[in-house]
Structure formats: C-alpha cells, structure tokens
Protein backbone atom coordinates (compact mmCIF):
# COMPACT_ATOMS: atom_id res chain seq x y z
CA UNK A 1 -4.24 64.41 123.27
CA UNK A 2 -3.49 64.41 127.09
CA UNK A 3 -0.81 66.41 126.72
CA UNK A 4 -2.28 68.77 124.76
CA UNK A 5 -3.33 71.81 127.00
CA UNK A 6 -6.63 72.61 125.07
CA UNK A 7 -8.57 75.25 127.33
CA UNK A 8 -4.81 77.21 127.65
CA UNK A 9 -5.11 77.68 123.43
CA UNK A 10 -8.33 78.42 123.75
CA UNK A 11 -7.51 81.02 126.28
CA UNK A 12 -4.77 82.31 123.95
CA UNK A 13 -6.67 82.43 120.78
CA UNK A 14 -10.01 84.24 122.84
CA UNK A 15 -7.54 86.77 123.72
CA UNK A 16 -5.92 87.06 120.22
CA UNK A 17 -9.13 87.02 118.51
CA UNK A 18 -9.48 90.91 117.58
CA UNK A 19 -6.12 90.34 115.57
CA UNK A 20 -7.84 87.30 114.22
CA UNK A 21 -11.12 88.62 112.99
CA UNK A 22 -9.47 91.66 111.79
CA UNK A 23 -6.77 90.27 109.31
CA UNK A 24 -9.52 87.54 108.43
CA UNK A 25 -12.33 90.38 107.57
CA UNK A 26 -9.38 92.35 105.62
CA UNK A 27 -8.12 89.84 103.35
CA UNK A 28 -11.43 88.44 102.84
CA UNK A 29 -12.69 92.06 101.87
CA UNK A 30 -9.48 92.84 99.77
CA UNK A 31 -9.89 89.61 98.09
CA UNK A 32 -14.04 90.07 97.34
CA UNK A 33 -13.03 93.55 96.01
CA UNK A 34 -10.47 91.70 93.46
CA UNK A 35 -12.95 88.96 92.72
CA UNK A 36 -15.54 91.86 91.98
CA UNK A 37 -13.54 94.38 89.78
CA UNK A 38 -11.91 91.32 87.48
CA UNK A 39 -12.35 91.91 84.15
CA UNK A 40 -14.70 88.98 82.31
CA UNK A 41 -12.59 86.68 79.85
CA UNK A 42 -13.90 85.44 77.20
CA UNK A 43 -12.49 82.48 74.85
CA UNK A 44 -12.93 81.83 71.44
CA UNK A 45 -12.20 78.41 69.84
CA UNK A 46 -11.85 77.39 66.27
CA UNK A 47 -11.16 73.63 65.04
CA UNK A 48 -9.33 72.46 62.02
CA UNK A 49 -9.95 69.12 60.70
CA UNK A 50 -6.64 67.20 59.11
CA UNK A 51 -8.12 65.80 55.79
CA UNK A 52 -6.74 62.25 54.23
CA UNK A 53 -5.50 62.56 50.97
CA UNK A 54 -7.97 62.53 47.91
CA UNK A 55 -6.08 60.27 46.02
CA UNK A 56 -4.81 56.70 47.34
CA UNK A 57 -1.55 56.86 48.40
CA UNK A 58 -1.36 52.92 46.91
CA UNK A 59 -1.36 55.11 43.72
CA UNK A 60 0.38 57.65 44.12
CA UNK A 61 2.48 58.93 46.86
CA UNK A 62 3.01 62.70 47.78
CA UNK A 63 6.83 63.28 48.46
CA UNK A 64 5.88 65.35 51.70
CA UNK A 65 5.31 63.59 55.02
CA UNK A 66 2.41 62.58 56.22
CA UNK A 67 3.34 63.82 60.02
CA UNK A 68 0.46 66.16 60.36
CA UNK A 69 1.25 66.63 63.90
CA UNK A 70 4.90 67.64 63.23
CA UNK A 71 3.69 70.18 60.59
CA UNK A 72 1.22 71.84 62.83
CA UNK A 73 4.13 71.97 65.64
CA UNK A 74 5.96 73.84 63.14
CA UNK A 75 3.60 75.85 61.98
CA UNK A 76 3.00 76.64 65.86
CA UNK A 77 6.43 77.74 66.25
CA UNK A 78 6.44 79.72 63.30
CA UNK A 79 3.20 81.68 64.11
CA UNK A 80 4.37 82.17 67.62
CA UNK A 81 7.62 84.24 66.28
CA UNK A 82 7.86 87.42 67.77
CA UNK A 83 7.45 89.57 64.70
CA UNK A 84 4.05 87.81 63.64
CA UNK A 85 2.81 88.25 66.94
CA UNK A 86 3.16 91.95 66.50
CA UNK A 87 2.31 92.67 63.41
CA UNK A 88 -1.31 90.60 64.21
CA UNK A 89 -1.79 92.73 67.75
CA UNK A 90 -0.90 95.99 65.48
CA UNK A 91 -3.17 95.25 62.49
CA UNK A 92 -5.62 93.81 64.91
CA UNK A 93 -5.12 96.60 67.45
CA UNK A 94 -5.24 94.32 70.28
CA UNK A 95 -3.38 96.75 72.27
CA UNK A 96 -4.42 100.05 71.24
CA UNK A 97 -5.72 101.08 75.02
CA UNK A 98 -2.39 100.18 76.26
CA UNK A 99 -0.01 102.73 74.62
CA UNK A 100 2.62 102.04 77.06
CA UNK A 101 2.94 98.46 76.62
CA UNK A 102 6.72 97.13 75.89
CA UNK A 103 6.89 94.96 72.81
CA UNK A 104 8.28 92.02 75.05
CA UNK A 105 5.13 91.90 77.02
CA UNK A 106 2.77 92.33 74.28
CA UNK A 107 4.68 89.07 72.66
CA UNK A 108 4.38 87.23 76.27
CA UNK A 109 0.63 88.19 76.68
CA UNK A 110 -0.28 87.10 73.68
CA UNK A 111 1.48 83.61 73.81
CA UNK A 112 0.08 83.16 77.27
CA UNK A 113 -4.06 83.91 75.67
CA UNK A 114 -3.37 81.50 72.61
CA UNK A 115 -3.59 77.94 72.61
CA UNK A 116 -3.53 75.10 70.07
CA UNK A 117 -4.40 71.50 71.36
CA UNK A 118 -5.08 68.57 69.26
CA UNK A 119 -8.27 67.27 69.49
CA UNK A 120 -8.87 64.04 71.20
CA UNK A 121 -11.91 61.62 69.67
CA UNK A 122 -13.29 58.54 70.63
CA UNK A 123 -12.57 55.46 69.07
CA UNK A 124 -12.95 51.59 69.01
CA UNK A 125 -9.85 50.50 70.47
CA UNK A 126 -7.55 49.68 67.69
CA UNK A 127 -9.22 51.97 65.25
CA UNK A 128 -7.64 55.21 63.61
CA UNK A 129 -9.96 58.32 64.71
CA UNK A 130 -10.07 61.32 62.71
CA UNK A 131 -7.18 64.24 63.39
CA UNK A 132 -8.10 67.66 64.59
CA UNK A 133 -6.93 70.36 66.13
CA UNK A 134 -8.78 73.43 68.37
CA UNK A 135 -7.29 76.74 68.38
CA UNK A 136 -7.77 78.76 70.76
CA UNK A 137 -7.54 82.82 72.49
CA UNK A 138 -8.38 84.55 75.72
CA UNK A 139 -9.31 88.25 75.63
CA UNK A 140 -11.60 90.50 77.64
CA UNK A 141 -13.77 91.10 74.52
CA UNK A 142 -15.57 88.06 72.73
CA UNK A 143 -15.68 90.07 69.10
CA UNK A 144 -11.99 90.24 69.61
CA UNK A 145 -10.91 86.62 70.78
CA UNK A 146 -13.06 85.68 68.01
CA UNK A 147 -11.66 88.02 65.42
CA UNK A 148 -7.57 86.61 66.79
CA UNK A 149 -8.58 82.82 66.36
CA UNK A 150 -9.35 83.29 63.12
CA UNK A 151 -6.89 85.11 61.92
CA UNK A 152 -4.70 82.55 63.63
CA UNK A 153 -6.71 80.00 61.61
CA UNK A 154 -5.90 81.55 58.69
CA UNK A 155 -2.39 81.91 59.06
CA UNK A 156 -2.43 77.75 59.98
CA UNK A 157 -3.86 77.08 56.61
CA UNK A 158 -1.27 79.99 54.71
CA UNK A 159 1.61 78.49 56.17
CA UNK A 160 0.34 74.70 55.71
CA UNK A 161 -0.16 74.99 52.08
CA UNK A 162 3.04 77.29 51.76
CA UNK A 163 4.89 74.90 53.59
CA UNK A 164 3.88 71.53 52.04
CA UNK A 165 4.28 73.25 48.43
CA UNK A 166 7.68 74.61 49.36
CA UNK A 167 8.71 71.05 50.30
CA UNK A 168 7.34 69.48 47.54
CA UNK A 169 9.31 71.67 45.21
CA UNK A 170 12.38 71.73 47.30
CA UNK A 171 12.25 67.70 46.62
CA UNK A 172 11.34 68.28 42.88
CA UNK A 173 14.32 70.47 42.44
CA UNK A 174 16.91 68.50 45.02
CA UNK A 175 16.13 65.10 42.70
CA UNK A 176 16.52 67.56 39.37
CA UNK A 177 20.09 68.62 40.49
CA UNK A 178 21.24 65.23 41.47
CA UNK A 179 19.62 63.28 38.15
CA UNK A 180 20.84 66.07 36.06
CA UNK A 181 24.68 65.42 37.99
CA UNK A 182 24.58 61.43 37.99
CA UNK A 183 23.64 62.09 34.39
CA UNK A 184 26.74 64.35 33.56
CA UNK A 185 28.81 61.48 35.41
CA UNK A 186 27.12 58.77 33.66
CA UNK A 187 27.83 60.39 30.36
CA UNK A 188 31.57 61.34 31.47
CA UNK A 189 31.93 57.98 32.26
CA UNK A 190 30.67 56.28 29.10
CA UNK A 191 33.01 58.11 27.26
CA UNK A 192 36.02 56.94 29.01
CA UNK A 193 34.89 53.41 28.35
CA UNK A 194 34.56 54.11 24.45
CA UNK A 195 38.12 55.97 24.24
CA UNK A 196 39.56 52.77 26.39
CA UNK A 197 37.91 50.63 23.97
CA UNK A 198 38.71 52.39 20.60
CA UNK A 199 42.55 52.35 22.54
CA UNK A 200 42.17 49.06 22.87
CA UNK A 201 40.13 48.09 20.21
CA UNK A 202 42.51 44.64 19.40
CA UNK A 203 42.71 43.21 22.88
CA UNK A 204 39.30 43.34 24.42
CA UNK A 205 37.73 40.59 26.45
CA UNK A 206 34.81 40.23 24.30
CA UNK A 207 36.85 38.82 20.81
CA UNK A 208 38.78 36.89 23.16
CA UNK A 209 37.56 33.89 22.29
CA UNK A 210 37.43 34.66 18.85
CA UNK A 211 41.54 35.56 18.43
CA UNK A 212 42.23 32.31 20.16
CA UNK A 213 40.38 30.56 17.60
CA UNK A 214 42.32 33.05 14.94
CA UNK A 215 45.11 32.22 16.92
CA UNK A 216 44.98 28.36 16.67
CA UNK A 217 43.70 28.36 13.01
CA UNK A 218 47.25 30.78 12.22
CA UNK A 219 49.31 28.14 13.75
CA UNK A 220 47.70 25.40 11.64
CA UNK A 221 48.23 26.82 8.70
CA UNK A 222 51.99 28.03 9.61
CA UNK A 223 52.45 24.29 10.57
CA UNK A 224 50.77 23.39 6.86
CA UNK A 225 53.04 25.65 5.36
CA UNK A 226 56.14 24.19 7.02
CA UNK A 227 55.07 21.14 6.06
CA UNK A 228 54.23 22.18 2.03
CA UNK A 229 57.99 23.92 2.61
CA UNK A 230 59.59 20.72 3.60
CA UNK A 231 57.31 18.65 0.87
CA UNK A 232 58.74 20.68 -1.76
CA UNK A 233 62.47 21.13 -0.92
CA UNK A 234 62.35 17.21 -0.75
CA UNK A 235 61.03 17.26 -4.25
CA UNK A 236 62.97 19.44 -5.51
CA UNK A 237 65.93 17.52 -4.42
CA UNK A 238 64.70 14.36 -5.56
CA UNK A 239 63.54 15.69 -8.91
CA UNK A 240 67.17 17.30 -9.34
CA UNK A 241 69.23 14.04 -8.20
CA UNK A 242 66.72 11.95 -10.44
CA UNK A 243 68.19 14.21 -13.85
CA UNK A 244 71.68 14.39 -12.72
CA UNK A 245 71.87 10.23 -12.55
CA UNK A 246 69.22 9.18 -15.13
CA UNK A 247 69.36 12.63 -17.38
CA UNK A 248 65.65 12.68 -17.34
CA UNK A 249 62.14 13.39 -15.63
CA UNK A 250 60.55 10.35 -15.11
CA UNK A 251 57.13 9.84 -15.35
CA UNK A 252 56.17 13.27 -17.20
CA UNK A 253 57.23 12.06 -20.98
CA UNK A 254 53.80 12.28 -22.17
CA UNK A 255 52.86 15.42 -21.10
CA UNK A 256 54.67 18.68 -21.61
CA UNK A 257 56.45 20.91 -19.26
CA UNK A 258 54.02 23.37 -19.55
CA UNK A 259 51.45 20.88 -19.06
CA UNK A 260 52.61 19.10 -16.42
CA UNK A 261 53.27 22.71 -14.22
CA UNK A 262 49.33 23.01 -15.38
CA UNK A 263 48.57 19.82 -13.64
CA UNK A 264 50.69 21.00 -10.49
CA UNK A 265 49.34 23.77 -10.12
CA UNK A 266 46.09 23.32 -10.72
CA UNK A 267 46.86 20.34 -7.83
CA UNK A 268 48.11 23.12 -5.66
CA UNK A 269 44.92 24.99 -6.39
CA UNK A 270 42.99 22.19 -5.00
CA UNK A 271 44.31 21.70 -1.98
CA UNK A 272 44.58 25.93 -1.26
CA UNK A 273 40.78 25.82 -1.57
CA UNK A 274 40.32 23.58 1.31
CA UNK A 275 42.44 26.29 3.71
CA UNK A 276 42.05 29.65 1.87
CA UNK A 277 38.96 31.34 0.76
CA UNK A 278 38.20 32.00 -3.04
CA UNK A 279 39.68 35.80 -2.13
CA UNK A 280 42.68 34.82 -0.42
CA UNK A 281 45.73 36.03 -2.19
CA UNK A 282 47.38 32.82 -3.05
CA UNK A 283 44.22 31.23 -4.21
CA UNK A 284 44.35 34.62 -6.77
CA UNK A 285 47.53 34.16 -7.92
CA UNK A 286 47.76 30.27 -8.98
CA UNK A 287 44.26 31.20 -10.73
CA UNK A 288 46.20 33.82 -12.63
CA UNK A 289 48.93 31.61 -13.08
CA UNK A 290 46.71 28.82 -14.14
CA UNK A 291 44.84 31.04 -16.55
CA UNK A 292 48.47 32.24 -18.32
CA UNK A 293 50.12 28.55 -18.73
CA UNK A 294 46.06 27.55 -20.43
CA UNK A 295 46.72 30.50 -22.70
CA UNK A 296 50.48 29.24 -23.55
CA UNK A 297 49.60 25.87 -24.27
CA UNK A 298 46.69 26.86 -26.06
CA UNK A 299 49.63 29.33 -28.44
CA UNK A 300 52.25 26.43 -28.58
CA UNK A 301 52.52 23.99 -31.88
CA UNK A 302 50.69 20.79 -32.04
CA UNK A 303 53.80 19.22 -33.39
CA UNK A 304 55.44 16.63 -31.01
CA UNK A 305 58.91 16.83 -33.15
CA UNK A 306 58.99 20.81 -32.58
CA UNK A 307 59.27 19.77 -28.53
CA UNK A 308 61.25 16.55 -28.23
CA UNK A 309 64.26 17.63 -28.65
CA UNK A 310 64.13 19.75 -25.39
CA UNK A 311 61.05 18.61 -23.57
CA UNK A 312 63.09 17.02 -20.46
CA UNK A 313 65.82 20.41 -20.07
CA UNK A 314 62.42 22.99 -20.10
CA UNK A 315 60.17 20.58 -17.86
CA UNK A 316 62.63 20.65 -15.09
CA UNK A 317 63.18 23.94 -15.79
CA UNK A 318 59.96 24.59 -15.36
CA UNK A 319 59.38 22.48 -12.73
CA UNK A 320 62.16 24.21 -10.54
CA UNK A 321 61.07 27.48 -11.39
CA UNK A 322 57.70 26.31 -10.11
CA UNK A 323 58.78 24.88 -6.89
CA UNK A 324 61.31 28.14 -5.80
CA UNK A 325 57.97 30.31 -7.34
CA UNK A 326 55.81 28.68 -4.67
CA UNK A 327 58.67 28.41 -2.05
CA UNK A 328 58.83 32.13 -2.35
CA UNK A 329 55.51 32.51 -1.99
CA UNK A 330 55.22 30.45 1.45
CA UNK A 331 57.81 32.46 2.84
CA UNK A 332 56.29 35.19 2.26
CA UNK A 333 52.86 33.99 4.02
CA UNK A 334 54.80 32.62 6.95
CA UNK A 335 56.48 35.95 7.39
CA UNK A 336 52.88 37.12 7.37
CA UNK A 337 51.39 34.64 9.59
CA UNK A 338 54.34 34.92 12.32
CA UNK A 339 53.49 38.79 11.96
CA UNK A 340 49.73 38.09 12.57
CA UNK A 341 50.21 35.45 15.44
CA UNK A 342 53.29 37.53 17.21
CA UNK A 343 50.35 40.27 17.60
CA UNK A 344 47.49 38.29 18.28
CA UNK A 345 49.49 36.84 21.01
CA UNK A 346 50.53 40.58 22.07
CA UNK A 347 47.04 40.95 22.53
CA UNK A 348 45.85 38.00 24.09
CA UNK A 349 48.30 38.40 26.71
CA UNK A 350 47.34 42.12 27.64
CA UNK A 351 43.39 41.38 27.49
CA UNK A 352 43.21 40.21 31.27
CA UNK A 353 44.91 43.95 32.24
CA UNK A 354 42.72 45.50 29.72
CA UNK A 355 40.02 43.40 31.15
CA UNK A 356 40.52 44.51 34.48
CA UNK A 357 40.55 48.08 33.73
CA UNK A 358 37.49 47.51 31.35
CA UNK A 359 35.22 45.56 34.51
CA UNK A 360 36.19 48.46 36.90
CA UNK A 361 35.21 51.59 34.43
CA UNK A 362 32.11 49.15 33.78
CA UNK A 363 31.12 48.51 37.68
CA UNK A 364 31.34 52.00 37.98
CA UNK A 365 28.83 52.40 35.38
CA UNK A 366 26.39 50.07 36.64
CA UNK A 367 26.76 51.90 40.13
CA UNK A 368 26.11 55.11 38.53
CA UNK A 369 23.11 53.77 36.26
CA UNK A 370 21.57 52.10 39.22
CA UNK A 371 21.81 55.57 41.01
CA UNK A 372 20.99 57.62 38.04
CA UNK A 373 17.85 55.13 37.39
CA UNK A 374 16.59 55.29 41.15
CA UNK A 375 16.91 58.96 40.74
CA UNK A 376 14.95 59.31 37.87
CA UNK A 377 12.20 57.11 39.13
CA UNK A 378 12.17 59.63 42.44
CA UNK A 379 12.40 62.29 39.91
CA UNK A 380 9.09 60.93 38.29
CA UNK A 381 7.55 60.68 42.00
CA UNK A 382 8.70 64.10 42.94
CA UNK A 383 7.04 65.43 39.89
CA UNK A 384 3.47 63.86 40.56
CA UNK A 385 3.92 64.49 44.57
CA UNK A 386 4.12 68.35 43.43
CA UNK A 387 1.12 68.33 41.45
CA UNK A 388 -0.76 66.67 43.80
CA UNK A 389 0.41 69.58 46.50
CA UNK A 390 -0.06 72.42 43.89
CA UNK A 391 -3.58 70.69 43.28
CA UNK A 392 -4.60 69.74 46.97
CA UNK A 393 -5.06 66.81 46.10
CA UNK A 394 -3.05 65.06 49.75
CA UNK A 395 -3.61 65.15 52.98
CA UNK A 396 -4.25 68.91 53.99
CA UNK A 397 -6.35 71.03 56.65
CA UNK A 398 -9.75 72.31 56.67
CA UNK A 399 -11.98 74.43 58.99
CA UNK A 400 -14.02 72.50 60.86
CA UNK A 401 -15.79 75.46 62.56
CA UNK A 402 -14.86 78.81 62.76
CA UNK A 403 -14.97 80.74 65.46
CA UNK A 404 -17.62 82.84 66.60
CA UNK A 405 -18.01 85.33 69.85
CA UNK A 406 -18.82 83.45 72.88
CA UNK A 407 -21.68 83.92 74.71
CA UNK A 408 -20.46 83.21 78.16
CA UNK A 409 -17.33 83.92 79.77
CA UNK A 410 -14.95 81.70 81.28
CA UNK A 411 -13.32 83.43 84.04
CA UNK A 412 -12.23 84.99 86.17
CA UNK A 413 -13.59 82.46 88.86
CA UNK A 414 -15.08 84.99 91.38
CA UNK A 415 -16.56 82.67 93.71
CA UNK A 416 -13.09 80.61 93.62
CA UNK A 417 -11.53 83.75 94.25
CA UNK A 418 -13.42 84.92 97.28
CA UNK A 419 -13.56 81.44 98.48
CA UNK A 420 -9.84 81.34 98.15
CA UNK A 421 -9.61 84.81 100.10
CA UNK A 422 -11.58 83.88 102.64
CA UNK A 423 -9.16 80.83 103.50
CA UNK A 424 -6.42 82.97 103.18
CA UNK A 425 -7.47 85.49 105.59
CA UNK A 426 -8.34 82.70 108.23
CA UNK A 427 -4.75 81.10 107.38
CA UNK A 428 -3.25 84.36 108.05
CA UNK A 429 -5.13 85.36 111.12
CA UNK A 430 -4.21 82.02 112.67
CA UNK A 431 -0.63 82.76 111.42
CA UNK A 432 -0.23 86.22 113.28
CA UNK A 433 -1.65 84.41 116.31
CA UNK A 434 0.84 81.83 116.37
CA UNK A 435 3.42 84.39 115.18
CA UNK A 436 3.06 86.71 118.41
CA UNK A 437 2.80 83.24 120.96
CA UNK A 438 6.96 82.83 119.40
CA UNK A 439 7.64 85.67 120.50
CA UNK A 440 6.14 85.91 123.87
CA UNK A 441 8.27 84.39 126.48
CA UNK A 442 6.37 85.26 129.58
CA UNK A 443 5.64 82.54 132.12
CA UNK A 444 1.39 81.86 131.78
CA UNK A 445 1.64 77.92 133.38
CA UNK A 446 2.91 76.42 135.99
CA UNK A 447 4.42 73.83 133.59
CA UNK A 448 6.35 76.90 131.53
CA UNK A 449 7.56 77.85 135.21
CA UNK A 450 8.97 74.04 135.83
CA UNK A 451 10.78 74.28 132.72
CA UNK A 452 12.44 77.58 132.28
CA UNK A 453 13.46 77.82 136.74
CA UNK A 454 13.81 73.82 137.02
CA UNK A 455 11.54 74.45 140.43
CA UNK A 456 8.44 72.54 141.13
CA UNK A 457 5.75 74.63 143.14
CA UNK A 458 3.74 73.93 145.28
CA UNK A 459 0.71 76.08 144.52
CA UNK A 460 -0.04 78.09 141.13
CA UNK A 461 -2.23 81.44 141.81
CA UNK A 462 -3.62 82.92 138.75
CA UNK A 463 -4.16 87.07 138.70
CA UNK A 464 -7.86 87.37 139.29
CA UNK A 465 -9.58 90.70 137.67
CA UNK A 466 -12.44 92.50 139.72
CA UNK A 467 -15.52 92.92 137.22
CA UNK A 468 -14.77 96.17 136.94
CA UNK A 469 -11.17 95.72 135.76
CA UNK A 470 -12.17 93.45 133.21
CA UNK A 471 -14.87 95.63 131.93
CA UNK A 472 -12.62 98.56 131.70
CA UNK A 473 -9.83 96.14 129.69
CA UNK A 474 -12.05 95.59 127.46
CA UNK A 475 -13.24 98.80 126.40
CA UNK A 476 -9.85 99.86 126.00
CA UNK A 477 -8.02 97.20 124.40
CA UNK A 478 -10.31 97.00 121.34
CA UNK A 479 -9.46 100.20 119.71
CA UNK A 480 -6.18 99.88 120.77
CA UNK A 481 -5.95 96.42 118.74
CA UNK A 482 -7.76 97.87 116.00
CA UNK A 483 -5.24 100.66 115.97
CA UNK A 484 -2.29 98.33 116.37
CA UNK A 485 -3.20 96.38 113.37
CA UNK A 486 -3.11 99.10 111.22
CA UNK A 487 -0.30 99.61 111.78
CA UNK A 488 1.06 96.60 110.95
C-alpha cells in the first residue's frame, strides 16, 4: 500500500470523471430503457404422473420395458422433430405476428421455450417415490403457453400409448415369425428322422438288444441242428452196417415199419416243441406227417403173416427214407438260419453308424424343440403383454394437472436487469478511464521522470493555475467532454 500513489489516482480519476459519469449515466439509461420495454413472459406447466401397472407383474408380465424414463426421452426427441414443431406453431399460430420468421428459427425458438424435467419427490431414504414429469413453455401470452403445454401433453400421451402398443405388437409378431420358422424346422427335421428310420428300419439302436438275443438264440439252434445232423448220419450209418452184417433191424421186430417211423417221429415232434413254436414250419410238417402214417396204419391188415415176410427190407426202408427226409429238411433250415444270422449280423454291425447318425438328427431335435418350446412360451407372454397394452392395463402416463394460464409472470428480471446495467456502466466508465491513462505517456511525477530520463531531480514544481484559469477550464472543458464522448 506504500507504494501505491493514492491521491495521484485520485487526481486522475477527478479529472476523468465527466467521461466517467457520462458512460455510467448512458449505459445505465440504455439498460433501464431495455429493462422497461421487455416483453412479460409467462410459463405454463403441466405434470404427468407415470402410473404402476394395474395388474402384478408377479402375474403377468408386459413384454415392453418398464424404463419410463427412456420412453419419455424418446418421446422427447420425437416431439422435438422439426416437422412437429411446425405443424404445432402453424395450427397453433404461435407465429402468426411474425410473417417473416425463417422456419429454422421458429424450430430453435420453440425448443429453447419448452421444457420437460422429471419431477423430483421426497422420500424415506431407501424408498421408491412416485415418477413424474413437468412439462413446460415460455411465451409472452399466458392463454398461449397454456394452450402449447397441453397440446404438448397430449402428444406425450399419443405417442406413449402408440409407442408401447407398437412394441408390444412388434414383439407379438417377431415371436410369431420365429415359432412359426423353428416350427417349419422342427417338422423338416422330424421327417428326416422317420425316412432314416424307415431306411433303416433293421439296424436301429433301439432292437439292438433284441437282434442280439435273436442273434444268440439263431446260433443255438444252428448248433442244435448240427448236432441233430451229426446224430442222424451216425444212425443212419449204424442202422445200415447193423443190416448189411446181421441182415436185420434190431430191436424194432415187434413193431412195424410204419409204426416204428410213427414212434420216431412223433419223438422228433417232442423234442421240436421244446425249440419251435406250435406254428413253426417243421413243427407243421411232422404233424402232417404224423397224421398220414396214423391214417396208413389205421388202412393196413391186421394180419401179422401179410407183413413178415418183408417187415425188416420196408422198416429200413422206411427208416432211411425218414432220416434223408429229415436231413433234407435241416439243411434246408440251416440254409435259412445262416441267411437270417449273416443279416442280423449285417445289421448289428452297421447300428453304431446308424446310431451315430440317428443321436445327431435327434440332438438336433431336442435343440430345436427346446427353442421352439421357449418360443412358444414367449409367444404365450407376448400375447397377454399385448392385451394388457391394448387394454392399459401396465404401467402408463396420466395427467396429473393440466395446465392453466398463469397468473404471474416470470421474467424478464427488470430489477436484475437495471441492476446489472448499472454495474456495467460503472465497469465501463472505469474501463475508458484506465483505457486513456495507457495511452497517455506524458510525464505527471517526478517518479515517471526518474524512470523514463534515468535523472534524479532535485526539486519537482507542479504548474500552478490562477483562480481564474481554473474557472475558465472548467467552463470549457465540460461541453467539450460531453461533446467528445459522443463521439465516441
């Protein structure tokens, strides 16, 4: 503060202070007149209230979200479009006193006037308050701010409902296409596993188990049959090396030939019936055959002498003819059975590849049902979701309040505004002041003279004016400022 030359400012600013009160008085007036001729403004507010849903969503869920907030921004956005904006200041005729108004600023006015804020409530902490939202417009008349907010309230609710309905059924009909597709594939799909398994009807993996036991129950009885075979080539050897030493059959002279190949057969009957079913071919034929020798002996003569004289040439006779009968006739089924067991074992061997093919066509099902059947159950959600939209029956918006012409206005803040002026025309005055000391480079103290000649007086004299001089400078440099200044 020593160094700071306080009656030399004071000096300056005495002898600047017609600039000073004359930019301060302008300003100030120029800013009075704006605060005076400012049009009033007047806002209108309207609030909408974001209702829960009227049914419990642990019932049943609507398929639009619940992001209120998200909607409303949307909605926002979409309201705020320039072509909405214009048709509402046309219908409305917002800007019918202002003919010459480009549509680019009517767009930018009327964003700037509207507002849309959500509305803040308070709560326990912890505690879910109730959603709202306050929508809002500036204009110079109250019946018209009034009449814009609610035709911007309208056009919330419009688009809400038109956009939660058009989501709902964009859902609905999304889930239709893709159950009504996963269906077509599950159905495409279902008949490639029937024509693989008609193709591949014999080697399957679900009769697996049951061929091998076919299997293994063939190759028993092909190992019987070899067996019978062998049992009655042996006999027939025997039975033809026993006549060609003894020149008889023993142990069958009681009993005819034809009885005795009754007996046999009838043997041979027996044990079929323990392998072969009552329909099995064989077991048919020794029945028949059994039936025909009954009826032959039943025809032949009682008489023993009509037989005895060649009993032992027709019994072997018939014997053999028996035994090569029956040989024939396991030859036959083991040409069968090696037939049966050569394709059962075709098949056994290619039901692993078949298998593999038939668990890959089947995971693909399963995929595809599991799809199809979460489908279908969003399908079923979809459809209720819609109703409840097309019903309002979820979460939607209501008007709180409408709104109504306001009473007072809210701007423009006159008192701010001459205040304001005020400070600005003491800023600026002060500003010019220190503005024109910049400038002026003439020597006023004896410290300005050490500094710009590097000399160090001895003495300082300051110009002294008679009374007369500085009466006269006074009266003259007045107007001469005031005329000055307006020029600037």
């Amino acid at each position: 503060m020593g160094n700071i030359d306080l009656r030399f400012y004071r000096s300056i600013f005495l002898r600047r202070f017609p600039y000073f009160i004359v930019i301060a008085l302008l300003v100030s007036a120029i800013g009075f007149g704006i605060a005076y001729v400012l049009p009033p403004v007047y806002r209108a507010d309207a609030r909408i209230l974001v209702e829960s849903p009227q049914i419990s969503a642990d019932l049943v869920r609507s398929t639009v979200p619940a992001e209120m907030i998200k909607q409303i921004q949307v909605i926002e956005l979409q309201m705020m479009t320039r072509t909405n904006l214009l048709a509402l200041a046309d219908r409305l005729g917002l800007y019918r006193e202002r003919p010459n108004l480009s549509a680019n600023d009517i767009v930018d006015d009327m964003r700037s006037r509207t507002t849309i804020d959500p509305v803040r409530f308070e709560t326990p902490r912890g505690a879910d308050g109730a959603t709202a939202f306050s929508v809002s417009f500036k204009a110079q008349d109250p019946v018209v701010s009034a009449n814009v907010v609610n035709e911007f309230v309208k056009l919330i609710l419009q688009r809400n409902v038109r956009l939660r309905t058009d989501q709902a059924s964009d859902t609905l009909s999304f889930l239709q296409q893709e159950t009504e597709k996963l269906s077509g594939k599950l159905n495409e799909l279902e008949g490639k596993i029937l024509a693989f398994k008609n193709e591949n009807k014999d080697a399957l993996p679900e009769n697996l188990a049951f061929r091998r036991t076919q299997q293994i129950n063939l190759q028993e009885r092909l190992l019987q049959l070899e067996r019978e075979e062998a049992s009655l080539r042996d006999g027939r050897s025997r039975l033809v090396q026993i006549f060609a030493s003894t020149g008889r059959v023993s142990g069958t002279t009681s009993l005819t030939p034809a009885e005795q190949a009754l007996e046999q057969f009838r043997r041979i009957l027996t044990e079929q019936r323990a392998v072969f079913s009552d329909r099995s071919p064989s077991i048919l034929a020794l029945q028949s055959q059994i039936a025909a020798l009954e009826k032959e002996i039943q025809s032949e003569p009682s008489g023993a002498d009509a037989s005895i004289g060649k009993r032992r040439p027709l019994e072997m006779d018939m014997q053999l003819m028996e035994m090569d009968r029956r040989l024939t006739l396991i030859a036959q089924e083991k040409t069968a059975l090696k037939q049966d067991l050569a394709e059962l074992n075709q098949s056994i061997s290619a039901t692993p590849s078949n298998e593999m093919g038939l668990n890959a066509l089947e995971r693909q099902r399963q995929n595809i049902q599991a799809q199809y059947n979460m489908a279908s159950a969003r399908l079923a959600d979809a459809s209720t979701g819609q109703q409840i939209e097309l019903r309002s029956k979820g979460e939607r918006l209501s008007v709180l309040e409408l709104a109504t012409p306001p009473q007072r206005a809210i701007g423009p803040n006159r008192l701010g505004i001459a205040f304001g002026s005020s400070v600005a025309g003491v800023a600026l005055g002060l500003g010019f002041i220190v503005l024109l000391e910049l400038f002026n480079k003439t020597i006023r103290r004896p410290i300005e003279l050490v500094e710009m000649l590097d000399i160090q007086p001895l003495a300082t004299i300051p110009y002294i004016r008679t009374r007369g001089e500085t009466h006269s400078k006074g009266l003259v440099f007045l107007p001469a400022t005031l005329r000055r200044t307006l020029r600037i």
